[in-house]
N, C-alpha and C. Protein backbone atom coordinates (compact mmCIF):
# COMPACT_ATOMS: atom_id res chain seq x y z
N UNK A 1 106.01 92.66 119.37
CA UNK A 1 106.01 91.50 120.21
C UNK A 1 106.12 90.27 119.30
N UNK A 2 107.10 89.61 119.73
CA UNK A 2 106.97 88.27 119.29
C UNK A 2 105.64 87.10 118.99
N UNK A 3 105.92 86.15 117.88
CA UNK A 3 105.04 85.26 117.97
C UNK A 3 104.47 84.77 119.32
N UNK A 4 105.70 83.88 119.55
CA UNK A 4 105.96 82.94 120.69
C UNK A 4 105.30 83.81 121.98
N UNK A 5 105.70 85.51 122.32
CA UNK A 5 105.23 86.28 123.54
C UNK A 5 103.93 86.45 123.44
N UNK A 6 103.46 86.48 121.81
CA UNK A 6 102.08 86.74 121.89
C UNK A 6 101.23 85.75 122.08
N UNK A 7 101.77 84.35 121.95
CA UNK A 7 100.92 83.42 121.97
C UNK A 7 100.76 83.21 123.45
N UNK A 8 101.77 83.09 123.96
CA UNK A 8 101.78 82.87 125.28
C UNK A 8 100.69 83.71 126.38
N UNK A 9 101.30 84.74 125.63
CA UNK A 9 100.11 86.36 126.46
C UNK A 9 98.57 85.83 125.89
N UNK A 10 98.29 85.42 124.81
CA UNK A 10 96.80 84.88 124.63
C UNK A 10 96.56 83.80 125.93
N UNK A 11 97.51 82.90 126.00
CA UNK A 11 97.38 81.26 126.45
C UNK A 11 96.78 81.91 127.90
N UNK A 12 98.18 82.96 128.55
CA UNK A 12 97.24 83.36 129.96
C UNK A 12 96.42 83.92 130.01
N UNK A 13 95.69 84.49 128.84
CA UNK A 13 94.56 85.46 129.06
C UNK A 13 93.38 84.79 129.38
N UNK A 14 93.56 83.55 127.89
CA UNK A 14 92.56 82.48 128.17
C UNK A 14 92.45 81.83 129.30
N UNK A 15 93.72 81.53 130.22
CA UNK A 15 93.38 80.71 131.38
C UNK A 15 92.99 81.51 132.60
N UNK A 16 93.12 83.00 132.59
CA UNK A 16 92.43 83.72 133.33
C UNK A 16 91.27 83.85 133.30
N UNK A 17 90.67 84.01 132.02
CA UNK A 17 89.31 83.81 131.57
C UNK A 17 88.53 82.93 132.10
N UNK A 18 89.15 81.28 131.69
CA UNK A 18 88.86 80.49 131.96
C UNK A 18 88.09 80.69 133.63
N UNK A 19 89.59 80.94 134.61
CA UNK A 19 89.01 80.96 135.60
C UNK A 19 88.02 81.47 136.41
N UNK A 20 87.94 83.15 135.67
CA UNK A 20 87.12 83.62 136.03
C UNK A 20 85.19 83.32 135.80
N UNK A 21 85.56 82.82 134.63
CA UNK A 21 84.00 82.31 134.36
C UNK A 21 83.81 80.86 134.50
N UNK A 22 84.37 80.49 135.18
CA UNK A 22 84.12 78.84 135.86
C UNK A 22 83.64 78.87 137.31
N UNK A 23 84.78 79.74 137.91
CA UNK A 23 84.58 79.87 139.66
C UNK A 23 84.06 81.27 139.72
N UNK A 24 83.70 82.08 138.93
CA UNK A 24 83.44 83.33 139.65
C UNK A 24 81.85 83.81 138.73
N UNK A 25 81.68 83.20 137.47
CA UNK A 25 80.69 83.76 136.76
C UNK A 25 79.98 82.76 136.48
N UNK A 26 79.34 81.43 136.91
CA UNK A 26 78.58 80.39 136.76
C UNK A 26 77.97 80.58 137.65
N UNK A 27 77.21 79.19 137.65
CA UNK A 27 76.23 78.82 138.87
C UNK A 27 76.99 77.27 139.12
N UNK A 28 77.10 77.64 140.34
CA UNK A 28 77.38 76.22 141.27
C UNK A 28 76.49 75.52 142.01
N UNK A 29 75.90 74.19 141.70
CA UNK A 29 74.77 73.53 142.51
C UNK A 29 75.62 72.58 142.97
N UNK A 30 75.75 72.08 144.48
CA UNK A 30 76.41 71.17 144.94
C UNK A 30 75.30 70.19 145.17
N UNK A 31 75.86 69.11 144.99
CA UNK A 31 74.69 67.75 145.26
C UNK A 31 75.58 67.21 146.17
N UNK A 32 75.47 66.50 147.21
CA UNK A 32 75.91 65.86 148.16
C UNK A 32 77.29 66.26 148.87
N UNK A 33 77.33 67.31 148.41
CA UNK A 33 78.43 68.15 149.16
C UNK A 33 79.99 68.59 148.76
N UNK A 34 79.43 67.96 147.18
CA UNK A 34 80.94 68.02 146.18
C UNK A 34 79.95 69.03 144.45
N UNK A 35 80.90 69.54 144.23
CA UNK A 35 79.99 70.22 143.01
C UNK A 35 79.43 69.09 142.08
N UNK A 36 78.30 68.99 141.91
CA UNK A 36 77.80 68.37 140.93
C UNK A 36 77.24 68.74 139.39
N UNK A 37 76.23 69.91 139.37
CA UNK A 37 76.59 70.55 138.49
C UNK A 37 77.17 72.05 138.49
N UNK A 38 77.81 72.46 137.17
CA UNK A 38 78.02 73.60 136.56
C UNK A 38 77.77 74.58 135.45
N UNK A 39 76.98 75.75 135.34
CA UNK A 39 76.30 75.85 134.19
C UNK A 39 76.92 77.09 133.85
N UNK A 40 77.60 77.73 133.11
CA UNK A 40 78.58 78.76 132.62
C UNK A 40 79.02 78.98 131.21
N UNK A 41 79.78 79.58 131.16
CA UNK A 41 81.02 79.61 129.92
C UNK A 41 82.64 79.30 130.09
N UNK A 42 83.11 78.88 131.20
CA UNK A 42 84.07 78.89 131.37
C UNK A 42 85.02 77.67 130.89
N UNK A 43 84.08 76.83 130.40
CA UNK A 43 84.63 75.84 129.03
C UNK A 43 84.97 76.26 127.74
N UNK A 44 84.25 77.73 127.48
CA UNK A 44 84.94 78.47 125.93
C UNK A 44 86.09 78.49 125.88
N UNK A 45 86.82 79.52 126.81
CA UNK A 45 88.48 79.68 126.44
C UNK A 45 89.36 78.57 126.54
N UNK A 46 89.04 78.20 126.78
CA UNK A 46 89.88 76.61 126.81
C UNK A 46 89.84 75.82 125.56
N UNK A 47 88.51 75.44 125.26
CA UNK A 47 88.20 75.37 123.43
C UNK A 47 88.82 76.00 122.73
N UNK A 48 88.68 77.39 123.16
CA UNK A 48 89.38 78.37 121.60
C UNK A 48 90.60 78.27 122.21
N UNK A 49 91.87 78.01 123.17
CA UNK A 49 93.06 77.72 123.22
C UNK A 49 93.29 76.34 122.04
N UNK A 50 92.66 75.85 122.76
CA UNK A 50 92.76 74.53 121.97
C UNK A 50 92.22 74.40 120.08
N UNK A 51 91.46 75.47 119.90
CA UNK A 51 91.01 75.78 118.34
C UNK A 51 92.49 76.46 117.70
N UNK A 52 92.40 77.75 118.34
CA UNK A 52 93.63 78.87 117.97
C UNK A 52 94.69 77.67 117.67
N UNK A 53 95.18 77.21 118.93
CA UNK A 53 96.90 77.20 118.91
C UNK A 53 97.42 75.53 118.94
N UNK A 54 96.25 74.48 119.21
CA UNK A 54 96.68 73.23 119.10
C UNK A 54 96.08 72.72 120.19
N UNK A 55 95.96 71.43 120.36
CA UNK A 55 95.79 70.49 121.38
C UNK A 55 96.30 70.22 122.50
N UNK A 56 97.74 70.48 122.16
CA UNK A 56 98.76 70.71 123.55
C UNK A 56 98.43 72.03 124.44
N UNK A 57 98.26 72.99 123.68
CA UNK A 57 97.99 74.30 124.29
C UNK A 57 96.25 74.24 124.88
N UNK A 58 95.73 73.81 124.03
CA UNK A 58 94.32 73.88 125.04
C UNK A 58 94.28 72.72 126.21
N UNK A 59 94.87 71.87 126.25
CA UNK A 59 95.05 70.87 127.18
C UNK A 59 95.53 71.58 128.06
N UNK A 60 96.56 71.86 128.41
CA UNK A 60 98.07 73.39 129.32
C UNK A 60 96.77 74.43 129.79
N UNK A 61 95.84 75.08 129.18
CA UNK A 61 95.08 76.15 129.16
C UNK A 61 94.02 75.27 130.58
N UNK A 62 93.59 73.91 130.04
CA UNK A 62 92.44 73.10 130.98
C UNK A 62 92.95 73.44 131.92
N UNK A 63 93.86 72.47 131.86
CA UNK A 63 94.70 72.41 133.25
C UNK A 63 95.46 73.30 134.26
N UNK A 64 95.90 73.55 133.85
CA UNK A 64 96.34 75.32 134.47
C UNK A 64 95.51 75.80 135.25
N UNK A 65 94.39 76.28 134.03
CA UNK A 65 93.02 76.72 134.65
C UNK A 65 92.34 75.97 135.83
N UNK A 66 92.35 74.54 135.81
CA UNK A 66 91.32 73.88 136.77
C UNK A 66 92.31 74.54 138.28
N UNK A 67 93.76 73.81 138.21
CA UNK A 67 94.29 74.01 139.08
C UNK A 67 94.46 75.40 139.92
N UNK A 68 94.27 75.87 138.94
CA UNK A 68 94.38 77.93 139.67
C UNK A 68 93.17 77.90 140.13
N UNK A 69 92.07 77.52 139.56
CA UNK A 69 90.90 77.75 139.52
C UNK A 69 90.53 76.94 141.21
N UNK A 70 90.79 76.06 141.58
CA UNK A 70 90.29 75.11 142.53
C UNK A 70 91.32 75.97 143.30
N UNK A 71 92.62 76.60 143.72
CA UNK A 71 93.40 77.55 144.59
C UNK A 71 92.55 78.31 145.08
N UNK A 72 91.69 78.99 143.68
CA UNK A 72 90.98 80.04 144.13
C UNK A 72 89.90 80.16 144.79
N UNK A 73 89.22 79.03 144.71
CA UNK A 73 87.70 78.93 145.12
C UNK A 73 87.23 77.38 145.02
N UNK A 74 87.93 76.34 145.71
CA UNK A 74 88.11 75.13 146.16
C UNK A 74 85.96 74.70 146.56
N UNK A 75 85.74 73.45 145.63
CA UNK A 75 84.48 73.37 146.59
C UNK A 75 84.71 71.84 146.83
N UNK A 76 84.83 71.34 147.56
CA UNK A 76 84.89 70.28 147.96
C UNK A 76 86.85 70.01 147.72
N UNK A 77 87.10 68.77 147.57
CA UNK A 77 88.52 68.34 147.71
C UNK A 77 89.08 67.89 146.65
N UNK A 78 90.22 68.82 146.06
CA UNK A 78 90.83 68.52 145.19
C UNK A 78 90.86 66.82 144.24
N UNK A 79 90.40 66.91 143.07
CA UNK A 79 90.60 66.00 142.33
C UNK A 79 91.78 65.84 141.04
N UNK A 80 92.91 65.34 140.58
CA UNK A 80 93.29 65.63 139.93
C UNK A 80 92.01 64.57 138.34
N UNK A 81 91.34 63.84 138.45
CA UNK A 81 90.15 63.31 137.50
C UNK A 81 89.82 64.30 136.80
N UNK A 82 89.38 65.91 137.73
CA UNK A 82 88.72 66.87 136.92
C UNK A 82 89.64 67.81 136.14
N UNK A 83 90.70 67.93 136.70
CA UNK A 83 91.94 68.48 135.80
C UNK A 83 92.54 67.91 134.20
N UNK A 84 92.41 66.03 134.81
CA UNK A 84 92.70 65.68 133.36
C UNK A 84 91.11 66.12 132.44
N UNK A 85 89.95 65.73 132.97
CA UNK A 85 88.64 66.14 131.96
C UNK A 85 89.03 67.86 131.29
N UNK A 86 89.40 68.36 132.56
CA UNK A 86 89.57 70.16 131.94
C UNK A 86 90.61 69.98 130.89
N UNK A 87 91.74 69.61 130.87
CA UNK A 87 92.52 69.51 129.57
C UNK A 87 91.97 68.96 128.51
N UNK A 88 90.88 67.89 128.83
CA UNK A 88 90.50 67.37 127.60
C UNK A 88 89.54 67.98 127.34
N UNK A 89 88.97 69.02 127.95
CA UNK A 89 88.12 69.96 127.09
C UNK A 89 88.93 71.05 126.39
N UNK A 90 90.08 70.79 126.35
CA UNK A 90 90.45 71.87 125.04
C UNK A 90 91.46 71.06 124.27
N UNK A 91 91.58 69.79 124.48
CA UNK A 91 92.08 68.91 123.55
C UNK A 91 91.60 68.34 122.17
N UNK A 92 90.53 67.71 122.83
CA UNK A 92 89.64 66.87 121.83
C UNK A 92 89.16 67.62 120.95
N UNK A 93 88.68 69.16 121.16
CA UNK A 93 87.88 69.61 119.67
C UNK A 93 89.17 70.28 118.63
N UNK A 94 90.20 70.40 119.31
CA UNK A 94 91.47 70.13 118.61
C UNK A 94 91.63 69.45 117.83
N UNK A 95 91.82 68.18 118.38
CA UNK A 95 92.05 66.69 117.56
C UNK A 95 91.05 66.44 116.42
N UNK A 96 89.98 66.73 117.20
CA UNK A 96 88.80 66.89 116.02
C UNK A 96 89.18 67.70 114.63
N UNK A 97 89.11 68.65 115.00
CA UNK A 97 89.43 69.34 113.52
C UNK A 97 90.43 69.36 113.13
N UNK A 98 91.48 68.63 113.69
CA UNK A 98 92.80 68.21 113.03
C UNK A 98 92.05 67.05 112.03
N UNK A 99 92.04 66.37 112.38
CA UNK A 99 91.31 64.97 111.85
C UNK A 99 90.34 64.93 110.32
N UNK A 100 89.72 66.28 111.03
CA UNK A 100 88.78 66.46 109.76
C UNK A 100 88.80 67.53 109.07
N UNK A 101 89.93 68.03 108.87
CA UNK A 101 89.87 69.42 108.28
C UNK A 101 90.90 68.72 106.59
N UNK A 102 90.33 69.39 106.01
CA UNK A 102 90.60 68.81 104.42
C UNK A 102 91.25 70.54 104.05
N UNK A 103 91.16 71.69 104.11
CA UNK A 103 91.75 72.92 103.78
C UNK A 103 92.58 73.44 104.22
N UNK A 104 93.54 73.38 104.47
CA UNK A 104 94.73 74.13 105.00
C UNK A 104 94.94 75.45 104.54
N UNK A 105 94.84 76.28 105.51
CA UNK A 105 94.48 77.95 105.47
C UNK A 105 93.83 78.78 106.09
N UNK A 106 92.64 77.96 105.98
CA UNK A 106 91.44 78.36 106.47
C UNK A 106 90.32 78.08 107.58
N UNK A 107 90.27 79.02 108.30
CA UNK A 107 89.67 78.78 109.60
C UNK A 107 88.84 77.77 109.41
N UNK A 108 88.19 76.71 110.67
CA UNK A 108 87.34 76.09 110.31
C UNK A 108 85.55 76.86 110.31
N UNK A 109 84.78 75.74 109.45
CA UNK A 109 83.71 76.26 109.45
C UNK A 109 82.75 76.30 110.42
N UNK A 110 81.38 76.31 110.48
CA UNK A 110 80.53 76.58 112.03
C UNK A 110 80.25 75.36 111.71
N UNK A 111 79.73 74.80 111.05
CA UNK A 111 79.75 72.68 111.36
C UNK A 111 80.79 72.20 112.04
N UNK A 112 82.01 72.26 111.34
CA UNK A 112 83.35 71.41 111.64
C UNK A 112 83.15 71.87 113.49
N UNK A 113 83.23 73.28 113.76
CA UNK A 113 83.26 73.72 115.29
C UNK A 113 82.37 73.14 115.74
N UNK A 114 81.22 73.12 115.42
CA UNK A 114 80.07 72.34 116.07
C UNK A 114 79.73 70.83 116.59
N UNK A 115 80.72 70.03 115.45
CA UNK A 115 81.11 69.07 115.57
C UNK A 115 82.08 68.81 116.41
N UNK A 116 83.14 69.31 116.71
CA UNK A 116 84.34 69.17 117.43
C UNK A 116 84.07 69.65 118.55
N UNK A 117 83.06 70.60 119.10
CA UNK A 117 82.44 71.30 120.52
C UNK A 117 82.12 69.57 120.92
N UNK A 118 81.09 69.43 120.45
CA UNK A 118 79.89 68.47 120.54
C UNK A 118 80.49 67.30 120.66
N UNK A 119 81.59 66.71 119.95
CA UNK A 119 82.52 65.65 120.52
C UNK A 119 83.46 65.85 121.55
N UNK A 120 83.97 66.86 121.98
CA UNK A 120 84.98 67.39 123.23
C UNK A 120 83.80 67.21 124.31
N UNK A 121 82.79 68.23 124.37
CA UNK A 121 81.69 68.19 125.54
C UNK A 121 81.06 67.05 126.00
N UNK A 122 80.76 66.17 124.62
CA UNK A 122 80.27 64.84 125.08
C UNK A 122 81.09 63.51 125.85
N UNK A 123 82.09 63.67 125.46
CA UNK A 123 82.99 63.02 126.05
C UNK A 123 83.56 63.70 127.49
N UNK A 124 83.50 64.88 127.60
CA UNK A 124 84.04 65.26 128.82
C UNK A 124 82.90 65.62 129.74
N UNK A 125 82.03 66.81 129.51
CA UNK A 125 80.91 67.03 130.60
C UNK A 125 79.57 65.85 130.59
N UNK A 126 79.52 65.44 129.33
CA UNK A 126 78.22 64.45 129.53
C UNK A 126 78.87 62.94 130.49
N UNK A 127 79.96 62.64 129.29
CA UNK A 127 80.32 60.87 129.97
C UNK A 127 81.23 60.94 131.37
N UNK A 128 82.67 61.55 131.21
CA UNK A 128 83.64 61.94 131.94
C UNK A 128 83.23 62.41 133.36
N UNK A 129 83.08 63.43 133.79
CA UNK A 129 82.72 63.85 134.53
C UNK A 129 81.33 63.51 135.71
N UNK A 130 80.30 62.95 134.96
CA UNK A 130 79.18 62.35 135.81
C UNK A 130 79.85 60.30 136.30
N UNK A 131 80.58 59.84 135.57
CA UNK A 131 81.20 58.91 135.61
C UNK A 131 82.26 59.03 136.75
N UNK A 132 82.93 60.35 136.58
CA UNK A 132 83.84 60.68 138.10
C UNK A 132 83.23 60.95 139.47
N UNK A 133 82.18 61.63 139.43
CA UNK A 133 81.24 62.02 140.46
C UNK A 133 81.22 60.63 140.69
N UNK A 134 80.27 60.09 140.12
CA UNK A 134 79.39 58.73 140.51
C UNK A 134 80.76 57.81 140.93
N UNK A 135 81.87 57.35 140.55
CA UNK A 135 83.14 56.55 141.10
C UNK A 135 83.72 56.63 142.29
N UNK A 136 83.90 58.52 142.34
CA UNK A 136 84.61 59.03 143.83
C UNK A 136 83.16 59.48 144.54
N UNK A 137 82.41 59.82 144.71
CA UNK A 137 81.61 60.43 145.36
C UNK A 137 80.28 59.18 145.52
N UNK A 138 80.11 58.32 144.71
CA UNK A 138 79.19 57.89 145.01
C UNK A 138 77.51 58.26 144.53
N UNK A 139 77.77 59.53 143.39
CA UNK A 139 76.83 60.21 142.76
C UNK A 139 75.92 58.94 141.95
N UNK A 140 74.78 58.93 142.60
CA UNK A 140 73.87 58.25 141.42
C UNK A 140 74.06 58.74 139.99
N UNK A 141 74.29 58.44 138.73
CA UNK A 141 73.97 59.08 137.57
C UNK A 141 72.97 59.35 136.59
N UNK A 142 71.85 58.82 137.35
CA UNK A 142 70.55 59.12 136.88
C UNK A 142 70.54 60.38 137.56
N UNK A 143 70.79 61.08 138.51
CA UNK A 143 70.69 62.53 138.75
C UNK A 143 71.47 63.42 138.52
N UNK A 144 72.64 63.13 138.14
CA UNK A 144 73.59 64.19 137.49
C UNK A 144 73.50 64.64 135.89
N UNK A 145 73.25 63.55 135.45
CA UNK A 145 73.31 63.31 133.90
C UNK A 145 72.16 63.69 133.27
N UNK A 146 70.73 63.84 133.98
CA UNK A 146 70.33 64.99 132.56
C UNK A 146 70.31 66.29 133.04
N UNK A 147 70.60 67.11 133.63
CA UNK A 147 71.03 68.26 134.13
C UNK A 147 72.12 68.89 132.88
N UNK A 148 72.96 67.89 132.98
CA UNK A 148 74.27 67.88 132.21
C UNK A 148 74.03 68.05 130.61
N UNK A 149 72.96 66.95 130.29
CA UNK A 149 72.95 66.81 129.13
C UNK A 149 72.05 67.97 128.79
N UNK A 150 70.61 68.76 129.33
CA UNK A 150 70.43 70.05 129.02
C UNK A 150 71.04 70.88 128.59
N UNK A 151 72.12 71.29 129.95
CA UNK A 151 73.05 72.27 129.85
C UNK A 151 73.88 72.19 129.03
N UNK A 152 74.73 71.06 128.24
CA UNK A 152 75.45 71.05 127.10
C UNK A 152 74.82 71.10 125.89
N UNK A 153 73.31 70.99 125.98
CA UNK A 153 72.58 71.07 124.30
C UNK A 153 72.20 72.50 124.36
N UNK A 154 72.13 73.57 125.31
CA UNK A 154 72.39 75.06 124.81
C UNK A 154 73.67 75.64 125.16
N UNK A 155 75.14 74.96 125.42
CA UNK A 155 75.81 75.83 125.69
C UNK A 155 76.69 75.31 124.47
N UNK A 156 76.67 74.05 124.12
CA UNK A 156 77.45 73.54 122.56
C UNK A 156 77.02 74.53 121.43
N UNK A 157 75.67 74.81 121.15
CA UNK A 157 75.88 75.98 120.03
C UNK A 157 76.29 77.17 120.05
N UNK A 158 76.01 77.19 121.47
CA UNK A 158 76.56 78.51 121.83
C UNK A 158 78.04 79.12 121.86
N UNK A 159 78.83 77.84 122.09
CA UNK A 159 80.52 77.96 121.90
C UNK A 159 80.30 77.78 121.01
N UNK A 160 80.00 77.02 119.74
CA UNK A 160 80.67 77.17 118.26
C UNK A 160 79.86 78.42 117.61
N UNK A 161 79.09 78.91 117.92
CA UNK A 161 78.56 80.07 117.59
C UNK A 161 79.46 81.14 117.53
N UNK A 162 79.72 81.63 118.73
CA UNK A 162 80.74 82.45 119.72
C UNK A 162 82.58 82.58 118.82
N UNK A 163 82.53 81.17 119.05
CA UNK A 163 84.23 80.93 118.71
C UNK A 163 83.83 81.55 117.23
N UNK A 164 82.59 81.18 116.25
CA UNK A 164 82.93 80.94 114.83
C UNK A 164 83.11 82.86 114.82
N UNK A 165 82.20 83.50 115.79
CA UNK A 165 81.99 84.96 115.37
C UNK A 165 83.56 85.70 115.85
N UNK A 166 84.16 84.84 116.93
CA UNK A 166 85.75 85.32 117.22
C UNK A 166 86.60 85.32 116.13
N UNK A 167 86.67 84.29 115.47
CA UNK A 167 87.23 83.14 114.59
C UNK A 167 87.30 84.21 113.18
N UNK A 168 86.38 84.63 113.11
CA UNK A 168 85.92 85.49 111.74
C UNK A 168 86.00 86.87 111.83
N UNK A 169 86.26 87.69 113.32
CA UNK A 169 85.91 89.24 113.34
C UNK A 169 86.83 89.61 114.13
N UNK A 170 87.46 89.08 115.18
CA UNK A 170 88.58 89.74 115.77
C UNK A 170 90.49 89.53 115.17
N UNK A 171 90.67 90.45 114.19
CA UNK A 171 91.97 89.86 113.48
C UNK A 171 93.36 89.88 114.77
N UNK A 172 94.11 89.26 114.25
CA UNK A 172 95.11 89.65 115.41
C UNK A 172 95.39 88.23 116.32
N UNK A 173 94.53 87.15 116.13
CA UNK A 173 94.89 86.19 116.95
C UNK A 173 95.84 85.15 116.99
N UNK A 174 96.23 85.38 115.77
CA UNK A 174 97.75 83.98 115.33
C UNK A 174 97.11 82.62 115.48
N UNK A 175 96.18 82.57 114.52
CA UNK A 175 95.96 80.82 115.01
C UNK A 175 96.82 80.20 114.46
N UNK A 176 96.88 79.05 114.35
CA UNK A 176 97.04 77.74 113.55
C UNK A 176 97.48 78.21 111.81
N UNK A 177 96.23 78.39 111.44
CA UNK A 177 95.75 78.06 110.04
C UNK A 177 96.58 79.52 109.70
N UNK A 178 96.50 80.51 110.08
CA UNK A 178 96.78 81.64 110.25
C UNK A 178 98.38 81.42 109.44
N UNK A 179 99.39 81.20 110.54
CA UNK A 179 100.70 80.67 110.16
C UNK A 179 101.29 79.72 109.94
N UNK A 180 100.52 78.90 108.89
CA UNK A 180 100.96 77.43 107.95
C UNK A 180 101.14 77.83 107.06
N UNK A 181 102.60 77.28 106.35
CA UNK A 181 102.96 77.70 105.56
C UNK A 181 102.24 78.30 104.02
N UNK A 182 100.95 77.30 103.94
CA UNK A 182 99.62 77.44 102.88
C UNK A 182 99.49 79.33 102.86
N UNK A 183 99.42 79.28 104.52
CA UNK A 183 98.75 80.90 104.17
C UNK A 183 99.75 81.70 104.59
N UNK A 184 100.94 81.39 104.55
CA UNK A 184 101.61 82.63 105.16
C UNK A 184 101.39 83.57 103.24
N UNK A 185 101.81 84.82 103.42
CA UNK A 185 101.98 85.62 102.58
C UNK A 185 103.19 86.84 102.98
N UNK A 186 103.20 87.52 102.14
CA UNK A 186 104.70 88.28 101.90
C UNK A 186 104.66 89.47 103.06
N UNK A 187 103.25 89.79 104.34
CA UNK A 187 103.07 90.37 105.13
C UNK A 187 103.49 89.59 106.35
N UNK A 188 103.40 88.63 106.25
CA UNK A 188 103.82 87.46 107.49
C UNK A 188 104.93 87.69 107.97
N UNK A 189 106.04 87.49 106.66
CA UNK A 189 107.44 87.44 106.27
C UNK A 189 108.26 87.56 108.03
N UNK A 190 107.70 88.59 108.52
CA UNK A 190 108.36 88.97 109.93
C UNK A 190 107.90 87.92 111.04
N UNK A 191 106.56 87.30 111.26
CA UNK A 191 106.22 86.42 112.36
C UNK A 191 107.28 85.55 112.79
C-alpha cells in the first residue's frame, strides 16, 4: 500500500475513532438543553492526526469528525463554532510542535506533547468552547468553566501520556518525522 493510501486509511480510522468516543463512549451532561459538558477521549485521535501527519490533517480529522459525529447523534442544533474548535483541536498542538521542535527526526518528547496538548486544550475546551456556549446559548460561564477546567487537568496528561506510549511502541505509523528527509534511510527508499 501506498504512502498517500496509508495515510489516508489512518486519517479515517482516526475520524472514526474520533467519532465513536465523542458521541458513543463519553458522558454527555446537557445544561440548558444544548450539551454543555463532555468528558471522554474522543479529543485523542484528532491530536494524534494532527501530531502524526500535520496540522492540515488534524484540522480535516476535527472536522470531519464533528460533522459525522453531530449526523450521528445530534444533541441540540447544529453549530458550525464547534466544528471550527474540533479542527482546532488537532491543529494547534501541531503548530505547537512545529514551532518548537529544534530535532528533525525525531518523535517529539512527553514535555514538548504535554505542552502542545495543554496549549491546543486550553485554547479550545477551556476558552473556545465555554465562550461559544455562553454567546449562542446564553450559558453563564461561571458554570461551565470549572467542570471544564477539571476535566482537562486529568485528560491533558492523559493524551500526552497515551500519544507518547503510541508514538514510541506501535511502528508502522508514517508520521511526519518518520519521512523527512533527516530520517529517511536506505529502507525507506520505496515510501
Amino acid at each position: 500500500m501506498g504512502s498517500r493510501t496509508r495515510r489516508l486509511a489512518y486519517l479515517g480510522l482516526l475520524i472514526a475513532l474520533s467519532v465513536v468516543l465523542t458521541r458513543f463512549a463519553s458522558v454527555r451532561i446537557a445544561l440548558l438543553g444544548v450539551e454543555g459538558i463532555r468528558i471522554g477521549f474522543g479529543g485523542f485521535p484528532i491530536i494524534m492526526a494532527g501530531v502524526l501527519y500535520g496540522p492540515l490533517a488534524g484540522a480535516a480529522v476535527g472536522a470531519i469528525a464533528d460533522v459525522v459525529g453531530f449526523v450521528m447523534s445530534p444533541m441540540g442544533p447544529y453549530m458550525p463554532h464547534f466544528t471550527l474548535t474540533s479542527a482546532l483541536t488537532g491543529a494547534l498542538p501541531a503548530l505547537f510542535i512545529s514551532a518548537a521542535r529544534t530535532k528533525a527526526g525525531a518523535p517529539p518528547s512527553l514535555g514538548l506533547l504535554l505542552g502542545a496538548i495543554t496549549f491546543g486544550q486550553t485554547i479550545t475546551s477551556v476558552l473556545l468552547v465555554p465562550y461559544f456556549l455562553q454567546s449562542l446559548f446564553g450559558m453563564p460561564w461561571q458554570v461551565i468553566l470549572p467542570p471544564r477546567v477539571v476535566s482537562q487537568a486529568l485528560t491533558i496528561p492523559a493524551y500526552a501520556l497515551l500519544l507518547d506510549l503510541v508514538l514510541r511502541r506501535v511502528p508502522g505509523l508514517a508520521p511526519r518525522w518518520e519521512t523527512a528527509p533527516a530520517a529517511r534511510g536506505p529502507s525507506d527508499a520505496g515510501r
